[in-house]
PDB file of N, CA and C in Angstrom:
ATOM      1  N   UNK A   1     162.786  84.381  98.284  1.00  0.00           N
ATOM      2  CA  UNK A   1     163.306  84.933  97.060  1.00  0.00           C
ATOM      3  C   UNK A   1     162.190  85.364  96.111  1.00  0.00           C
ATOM      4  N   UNK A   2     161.244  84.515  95.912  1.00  0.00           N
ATOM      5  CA  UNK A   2     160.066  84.697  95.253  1.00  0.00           C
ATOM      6  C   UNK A   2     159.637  86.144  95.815  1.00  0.00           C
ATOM      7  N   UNK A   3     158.816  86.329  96.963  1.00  0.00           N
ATOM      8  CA  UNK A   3     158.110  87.521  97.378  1.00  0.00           C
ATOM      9  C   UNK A   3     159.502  88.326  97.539  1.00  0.00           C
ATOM     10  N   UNK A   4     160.356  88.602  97.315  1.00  0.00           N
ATOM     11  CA  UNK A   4     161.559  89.417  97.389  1.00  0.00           C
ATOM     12  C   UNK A   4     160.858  90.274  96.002  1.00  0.00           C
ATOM     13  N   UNK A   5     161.309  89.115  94.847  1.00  0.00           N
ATOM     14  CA  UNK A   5     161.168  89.075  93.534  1.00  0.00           C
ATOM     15  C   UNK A   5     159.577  90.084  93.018  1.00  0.00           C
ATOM     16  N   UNK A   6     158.827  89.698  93.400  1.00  0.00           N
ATOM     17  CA  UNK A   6     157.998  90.139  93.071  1.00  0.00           C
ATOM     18  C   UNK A   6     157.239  91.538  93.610  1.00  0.00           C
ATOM     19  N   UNK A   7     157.899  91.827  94.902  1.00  0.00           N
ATOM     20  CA  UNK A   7     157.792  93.130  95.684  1.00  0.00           C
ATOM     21  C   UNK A   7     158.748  93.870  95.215  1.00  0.00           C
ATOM     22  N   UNK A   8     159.694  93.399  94.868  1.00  0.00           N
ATOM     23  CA  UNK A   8     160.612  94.602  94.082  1.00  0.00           C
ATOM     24  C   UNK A   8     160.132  95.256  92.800  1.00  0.00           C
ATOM     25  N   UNK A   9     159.426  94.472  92.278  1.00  0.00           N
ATOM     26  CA  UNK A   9     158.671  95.069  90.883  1.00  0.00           C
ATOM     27  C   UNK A   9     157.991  95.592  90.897  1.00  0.00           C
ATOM     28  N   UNK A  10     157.424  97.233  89.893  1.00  0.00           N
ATOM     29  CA  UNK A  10     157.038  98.394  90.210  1.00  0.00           C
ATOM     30  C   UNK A  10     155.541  97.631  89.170  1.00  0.00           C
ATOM     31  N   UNK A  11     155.420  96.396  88.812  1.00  0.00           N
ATOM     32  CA  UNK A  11     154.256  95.613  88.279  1.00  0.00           C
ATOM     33  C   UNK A  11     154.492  94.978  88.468  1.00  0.00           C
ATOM     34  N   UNK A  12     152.958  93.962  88.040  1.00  0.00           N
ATOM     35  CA  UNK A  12     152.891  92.461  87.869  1.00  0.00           C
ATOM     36  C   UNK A  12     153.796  91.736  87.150  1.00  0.00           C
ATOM     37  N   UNK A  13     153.859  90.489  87.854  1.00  0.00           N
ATOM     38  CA  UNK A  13     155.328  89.638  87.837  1.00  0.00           C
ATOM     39  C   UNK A  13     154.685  88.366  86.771  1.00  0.00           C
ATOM     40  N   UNK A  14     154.981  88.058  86.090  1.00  0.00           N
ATOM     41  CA  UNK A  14     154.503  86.737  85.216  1.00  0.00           C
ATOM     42  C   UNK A  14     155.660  85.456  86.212  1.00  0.00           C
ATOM     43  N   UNK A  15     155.390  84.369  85.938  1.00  0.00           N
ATOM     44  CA  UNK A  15     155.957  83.169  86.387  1.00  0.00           C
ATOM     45  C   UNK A  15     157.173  82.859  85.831  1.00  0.00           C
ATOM     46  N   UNK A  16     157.039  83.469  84.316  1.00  0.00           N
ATOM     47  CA  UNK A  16     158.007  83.467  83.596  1.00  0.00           C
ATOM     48  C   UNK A  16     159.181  84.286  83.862  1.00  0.00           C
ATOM     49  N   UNK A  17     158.740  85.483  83.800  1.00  0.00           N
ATOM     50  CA  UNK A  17     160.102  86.029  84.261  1.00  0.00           C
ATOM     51  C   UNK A  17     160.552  85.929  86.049  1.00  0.00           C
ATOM     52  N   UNK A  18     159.984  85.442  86.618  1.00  0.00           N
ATOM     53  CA  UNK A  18     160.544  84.729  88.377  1.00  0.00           C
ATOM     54  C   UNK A  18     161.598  83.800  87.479  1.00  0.00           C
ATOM     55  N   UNK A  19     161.030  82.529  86.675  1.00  0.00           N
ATOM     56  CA  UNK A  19     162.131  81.591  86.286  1.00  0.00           C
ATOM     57  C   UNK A  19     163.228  82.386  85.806  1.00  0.00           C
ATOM     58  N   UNK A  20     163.002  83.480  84.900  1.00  0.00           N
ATOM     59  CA  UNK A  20     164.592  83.672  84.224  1.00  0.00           C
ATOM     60  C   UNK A  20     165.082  84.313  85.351  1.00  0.00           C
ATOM     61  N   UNK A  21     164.457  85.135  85.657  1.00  0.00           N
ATOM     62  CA  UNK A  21     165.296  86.437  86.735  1.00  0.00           C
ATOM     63  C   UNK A  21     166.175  86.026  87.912  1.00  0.00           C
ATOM     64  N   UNK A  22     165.368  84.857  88.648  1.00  0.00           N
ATOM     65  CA  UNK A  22     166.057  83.671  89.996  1.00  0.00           C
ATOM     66  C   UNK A  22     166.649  82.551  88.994  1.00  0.00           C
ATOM     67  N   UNK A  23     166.165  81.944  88.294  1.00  0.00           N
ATOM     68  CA  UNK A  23     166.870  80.791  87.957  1.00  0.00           C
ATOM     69  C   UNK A  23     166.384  79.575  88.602  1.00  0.00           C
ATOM     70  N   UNK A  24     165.163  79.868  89.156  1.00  0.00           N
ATOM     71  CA  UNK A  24     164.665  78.251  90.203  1.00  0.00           C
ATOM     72  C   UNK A  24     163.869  77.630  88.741  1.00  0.00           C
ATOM     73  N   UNK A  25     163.331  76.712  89.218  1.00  0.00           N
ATOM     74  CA  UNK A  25     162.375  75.535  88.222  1.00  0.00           C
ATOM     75  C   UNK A  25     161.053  75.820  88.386  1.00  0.00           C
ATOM     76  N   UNK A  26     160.219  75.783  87.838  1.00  0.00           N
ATOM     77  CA  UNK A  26     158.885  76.474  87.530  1.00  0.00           C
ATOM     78  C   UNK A  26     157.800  75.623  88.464  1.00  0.00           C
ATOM     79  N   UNK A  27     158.262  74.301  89.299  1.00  0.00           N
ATOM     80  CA  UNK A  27     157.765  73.261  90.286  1.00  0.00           C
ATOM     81  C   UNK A  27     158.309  74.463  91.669  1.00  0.00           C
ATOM     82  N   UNK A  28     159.423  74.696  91.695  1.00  0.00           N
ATOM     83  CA  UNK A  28     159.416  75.587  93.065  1.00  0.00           C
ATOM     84  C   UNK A  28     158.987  76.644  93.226  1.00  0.00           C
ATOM     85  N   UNK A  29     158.691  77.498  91.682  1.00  0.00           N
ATOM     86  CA  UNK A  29     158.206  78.665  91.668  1.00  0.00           C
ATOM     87  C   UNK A  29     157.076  78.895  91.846  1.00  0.00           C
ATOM     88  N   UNK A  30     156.176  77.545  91.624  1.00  0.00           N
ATOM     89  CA  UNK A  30     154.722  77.583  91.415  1.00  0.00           C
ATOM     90  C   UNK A  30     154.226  77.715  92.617  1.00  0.00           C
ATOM     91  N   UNK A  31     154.937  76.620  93.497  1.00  0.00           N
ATOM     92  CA  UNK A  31     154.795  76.030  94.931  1.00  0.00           C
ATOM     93  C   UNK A  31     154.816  77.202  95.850  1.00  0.00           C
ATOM     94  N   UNK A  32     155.930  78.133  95.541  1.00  0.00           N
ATOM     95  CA  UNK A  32     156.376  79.374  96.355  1.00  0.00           C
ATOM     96  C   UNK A  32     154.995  80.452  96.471  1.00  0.00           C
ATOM     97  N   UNK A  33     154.587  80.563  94.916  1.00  0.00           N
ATOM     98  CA  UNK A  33     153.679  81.827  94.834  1.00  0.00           C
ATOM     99  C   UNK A  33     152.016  80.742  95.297  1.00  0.00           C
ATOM    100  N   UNK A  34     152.041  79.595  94.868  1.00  0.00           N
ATOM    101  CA  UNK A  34     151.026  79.102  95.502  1.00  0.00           C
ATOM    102  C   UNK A  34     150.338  79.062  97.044  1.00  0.00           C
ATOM    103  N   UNK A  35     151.609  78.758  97.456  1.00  0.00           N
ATOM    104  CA  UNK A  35     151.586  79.051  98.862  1.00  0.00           C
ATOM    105  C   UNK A  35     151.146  80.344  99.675  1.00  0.00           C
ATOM    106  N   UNK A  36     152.366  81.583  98.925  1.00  0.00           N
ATOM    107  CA  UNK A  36     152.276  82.973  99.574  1.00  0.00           C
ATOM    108  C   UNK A  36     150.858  83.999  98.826  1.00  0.00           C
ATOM    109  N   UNK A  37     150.554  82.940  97.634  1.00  0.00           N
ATOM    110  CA  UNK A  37     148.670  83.169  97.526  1.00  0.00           C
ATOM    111  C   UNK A  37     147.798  82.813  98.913  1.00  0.00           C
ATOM    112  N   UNK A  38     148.187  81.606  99.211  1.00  0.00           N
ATOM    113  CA  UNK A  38     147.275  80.952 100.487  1.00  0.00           C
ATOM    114  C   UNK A  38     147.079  81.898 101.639  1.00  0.00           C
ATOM    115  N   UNK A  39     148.626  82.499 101.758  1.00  0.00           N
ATOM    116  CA  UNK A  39     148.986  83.358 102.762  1.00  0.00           C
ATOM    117  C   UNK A  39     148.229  84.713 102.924  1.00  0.00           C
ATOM    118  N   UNK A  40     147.966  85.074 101.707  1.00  0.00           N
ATOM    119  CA  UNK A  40     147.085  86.555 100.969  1.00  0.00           C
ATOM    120  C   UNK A  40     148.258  87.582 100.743  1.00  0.00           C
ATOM    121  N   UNK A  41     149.364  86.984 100.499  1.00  0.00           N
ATOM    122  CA  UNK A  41     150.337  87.813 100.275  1.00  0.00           C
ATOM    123  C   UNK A  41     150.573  88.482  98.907  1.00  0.00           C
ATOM    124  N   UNK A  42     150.185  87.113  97.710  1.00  0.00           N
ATOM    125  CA  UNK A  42     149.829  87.834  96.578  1.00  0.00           C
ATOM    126  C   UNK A  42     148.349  87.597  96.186  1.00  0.00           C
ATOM    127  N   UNK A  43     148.583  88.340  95.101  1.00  0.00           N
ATOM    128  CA  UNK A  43     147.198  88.410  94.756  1.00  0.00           C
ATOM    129  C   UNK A  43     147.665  87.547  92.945  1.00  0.00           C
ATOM    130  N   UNK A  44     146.741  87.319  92.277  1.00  0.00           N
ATOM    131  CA  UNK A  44     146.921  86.727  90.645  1.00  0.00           C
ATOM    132  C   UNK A  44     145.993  87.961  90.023  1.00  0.00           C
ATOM    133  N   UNK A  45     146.667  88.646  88.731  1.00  0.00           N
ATOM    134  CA  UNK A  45     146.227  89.686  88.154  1.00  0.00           C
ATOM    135  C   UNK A  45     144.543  89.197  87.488  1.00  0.00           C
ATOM    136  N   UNK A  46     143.638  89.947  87.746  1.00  0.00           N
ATOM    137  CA  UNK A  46     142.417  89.488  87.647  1.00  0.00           C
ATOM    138  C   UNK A  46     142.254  89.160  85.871  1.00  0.00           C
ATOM    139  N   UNK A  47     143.448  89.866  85.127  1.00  0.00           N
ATOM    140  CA  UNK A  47     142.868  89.265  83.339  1.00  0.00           C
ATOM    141  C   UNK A  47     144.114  88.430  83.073  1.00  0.00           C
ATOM    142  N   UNK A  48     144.214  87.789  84.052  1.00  0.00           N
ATOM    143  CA  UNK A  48     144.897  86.546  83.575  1.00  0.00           C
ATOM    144  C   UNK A  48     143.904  85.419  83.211  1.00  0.00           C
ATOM    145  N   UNK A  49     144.298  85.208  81.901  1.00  0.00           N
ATOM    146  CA  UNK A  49     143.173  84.198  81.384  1.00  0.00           C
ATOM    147  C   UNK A  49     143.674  82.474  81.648  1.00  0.00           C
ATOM    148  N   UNK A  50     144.862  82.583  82.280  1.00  0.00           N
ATOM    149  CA  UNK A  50     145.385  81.219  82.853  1.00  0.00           C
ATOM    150  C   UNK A  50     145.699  80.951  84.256  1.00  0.00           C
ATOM    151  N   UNK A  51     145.611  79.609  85.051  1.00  0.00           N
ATOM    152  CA  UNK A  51     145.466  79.363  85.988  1.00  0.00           C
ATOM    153  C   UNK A  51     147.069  79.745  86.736  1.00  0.00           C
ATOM    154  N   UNK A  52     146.720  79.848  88.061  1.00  0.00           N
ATOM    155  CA  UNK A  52     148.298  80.190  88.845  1.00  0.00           C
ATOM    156  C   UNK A  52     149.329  79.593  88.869  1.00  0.00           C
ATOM    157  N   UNK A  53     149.599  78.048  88.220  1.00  0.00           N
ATOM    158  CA  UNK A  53     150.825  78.027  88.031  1.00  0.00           C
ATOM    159  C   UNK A  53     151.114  77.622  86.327  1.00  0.00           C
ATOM    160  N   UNK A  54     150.515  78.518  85.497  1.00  0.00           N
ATOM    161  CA  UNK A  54     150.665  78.218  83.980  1.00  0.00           C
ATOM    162  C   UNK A  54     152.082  79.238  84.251  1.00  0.00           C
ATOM    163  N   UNK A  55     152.853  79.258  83.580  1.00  0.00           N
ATOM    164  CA  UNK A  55     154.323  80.858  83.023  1.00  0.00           C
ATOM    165  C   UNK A  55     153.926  81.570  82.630  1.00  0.00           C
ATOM    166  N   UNK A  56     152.341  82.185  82.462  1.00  0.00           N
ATOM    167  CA  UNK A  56     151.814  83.468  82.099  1.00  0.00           C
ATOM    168  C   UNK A  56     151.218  83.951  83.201  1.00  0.00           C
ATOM    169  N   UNK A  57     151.214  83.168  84.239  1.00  0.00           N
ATOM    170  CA  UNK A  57     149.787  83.913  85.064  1.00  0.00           C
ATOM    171  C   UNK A  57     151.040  85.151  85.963  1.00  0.00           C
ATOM    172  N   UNK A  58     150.121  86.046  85.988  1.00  0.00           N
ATOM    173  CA  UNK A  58     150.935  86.870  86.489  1.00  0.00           C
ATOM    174  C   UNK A  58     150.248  87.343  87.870  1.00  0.00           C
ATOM    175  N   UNK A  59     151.078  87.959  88.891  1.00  0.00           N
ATOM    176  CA  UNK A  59     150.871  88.361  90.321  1.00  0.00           C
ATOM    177  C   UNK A  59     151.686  89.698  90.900  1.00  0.00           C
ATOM    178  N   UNK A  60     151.112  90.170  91.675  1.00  0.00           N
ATOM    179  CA  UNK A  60     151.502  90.953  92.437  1.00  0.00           C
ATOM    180  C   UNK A  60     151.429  91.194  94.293  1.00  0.00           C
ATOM    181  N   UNK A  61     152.272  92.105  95.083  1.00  0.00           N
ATOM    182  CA  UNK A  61     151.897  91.837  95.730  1.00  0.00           C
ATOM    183  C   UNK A  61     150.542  92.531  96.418  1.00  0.00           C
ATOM    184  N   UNK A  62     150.071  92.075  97.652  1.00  0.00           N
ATOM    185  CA  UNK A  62     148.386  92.278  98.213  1.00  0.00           C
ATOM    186  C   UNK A  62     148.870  94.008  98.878  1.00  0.00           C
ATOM    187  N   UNK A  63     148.506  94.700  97.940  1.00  0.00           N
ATOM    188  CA  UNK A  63     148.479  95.860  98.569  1.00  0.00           C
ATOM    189  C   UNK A  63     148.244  96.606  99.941  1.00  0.00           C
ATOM    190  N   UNK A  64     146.868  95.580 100.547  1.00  0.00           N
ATOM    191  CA  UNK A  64     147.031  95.503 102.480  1.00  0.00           C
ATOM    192  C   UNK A  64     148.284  95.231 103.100  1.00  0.00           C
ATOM    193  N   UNK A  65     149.288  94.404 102.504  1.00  0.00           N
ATOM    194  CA  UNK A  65     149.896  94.046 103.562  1.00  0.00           C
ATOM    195  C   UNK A  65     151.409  94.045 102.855  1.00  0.00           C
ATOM    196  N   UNK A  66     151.403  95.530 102.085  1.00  0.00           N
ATOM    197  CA  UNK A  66     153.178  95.658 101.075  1.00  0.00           C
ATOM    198  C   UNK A  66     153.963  95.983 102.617  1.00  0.00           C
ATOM    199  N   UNK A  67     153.409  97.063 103.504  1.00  0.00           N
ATOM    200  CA  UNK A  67     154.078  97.155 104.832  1.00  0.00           C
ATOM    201  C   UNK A  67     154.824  96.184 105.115  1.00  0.00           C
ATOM    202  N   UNK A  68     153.927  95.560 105.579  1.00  0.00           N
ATOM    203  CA  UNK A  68     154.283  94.198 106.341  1.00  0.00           C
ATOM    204  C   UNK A  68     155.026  93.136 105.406  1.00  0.00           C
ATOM    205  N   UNK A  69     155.144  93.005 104.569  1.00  0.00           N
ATOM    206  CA  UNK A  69     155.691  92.150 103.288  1.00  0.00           C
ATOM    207  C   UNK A  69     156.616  93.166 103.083  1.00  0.00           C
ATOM    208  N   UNK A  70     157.226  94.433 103.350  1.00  0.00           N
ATOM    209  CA  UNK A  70     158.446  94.912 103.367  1.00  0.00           C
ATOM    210  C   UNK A  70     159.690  94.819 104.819  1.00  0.00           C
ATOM    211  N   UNK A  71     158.438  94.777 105.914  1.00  0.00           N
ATOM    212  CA  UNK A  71     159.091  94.532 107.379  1.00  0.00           C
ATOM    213  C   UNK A  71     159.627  93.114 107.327  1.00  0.00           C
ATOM    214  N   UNK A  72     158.842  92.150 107.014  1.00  0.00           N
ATOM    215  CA  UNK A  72     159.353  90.571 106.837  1.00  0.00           C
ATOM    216  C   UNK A  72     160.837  90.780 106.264  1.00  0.00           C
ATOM    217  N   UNK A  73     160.487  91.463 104.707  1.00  0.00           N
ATOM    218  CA  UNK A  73     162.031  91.219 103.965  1.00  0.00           C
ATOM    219  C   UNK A  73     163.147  91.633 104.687  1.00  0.00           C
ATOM    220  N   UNK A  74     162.917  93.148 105.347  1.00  0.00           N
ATOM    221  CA  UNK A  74     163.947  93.449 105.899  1.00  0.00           C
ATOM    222  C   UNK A  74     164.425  92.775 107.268  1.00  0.00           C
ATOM    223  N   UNK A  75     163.264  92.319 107.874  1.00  0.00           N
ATOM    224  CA  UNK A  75     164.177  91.220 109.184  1.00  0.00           C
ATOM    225  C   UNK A  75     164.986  90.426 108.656  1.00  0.00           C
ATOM    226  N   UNK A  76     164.252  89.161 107.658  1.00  0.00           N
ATOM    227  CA  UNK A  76     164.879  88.150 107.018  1.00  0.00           C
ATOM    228  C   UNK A  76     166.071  88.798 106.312  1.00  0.00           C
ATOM    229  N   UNK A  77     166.665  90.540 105.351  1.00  0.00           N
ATOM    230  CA  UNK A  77     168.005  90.637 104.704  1.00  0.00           C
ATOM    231  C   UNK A  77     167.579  89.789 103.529  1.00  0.00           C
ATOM    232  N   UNK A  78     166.151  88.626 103.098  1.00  0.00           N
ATOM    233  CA  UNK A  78     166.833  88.624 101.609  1.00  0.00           C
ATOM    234  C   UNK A  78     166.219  89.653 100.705  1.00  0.00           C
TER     235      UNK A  78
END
């Protein structure tokens, strides 16, 4: 839902609006984009002056691999 969320956006995604927009808790949201950072799926906007799971840090996705981070979504349908 997260990388759904944030590949649909024509910009960078703050943490904050993932919470309002899905409605998850800012512990699963963190965990989600933390992770699909690990992955190199996103990237964290380089003038973010706060760490990746503050509700400001904002992300997008890794421009190498929007392809492939669009083929995923569409197997998976979410």
């Amino acid at each position: 839902m997260v990388l759904k969320y944030i590949r649909s956006s024509p910009h960078r995604v703050s943490i904050r609006s993932i919470l309002d927009g899905l409605g998850i808790s800012i512990e699963e949201t963190a965990a989600n984009i933390l992770e699909l950072k690990k992955m190199g799926m996103l990237k964290q906007d380089s003038r973010d002056r706060v760490p990746a799971n503050h509700p400001d840090a904002t992300f997008y996705t890794n421009p190498d691999l929007r392809s492939t981070i669009n083929r995923i979504l569409n197997y998976l349908k979410i």
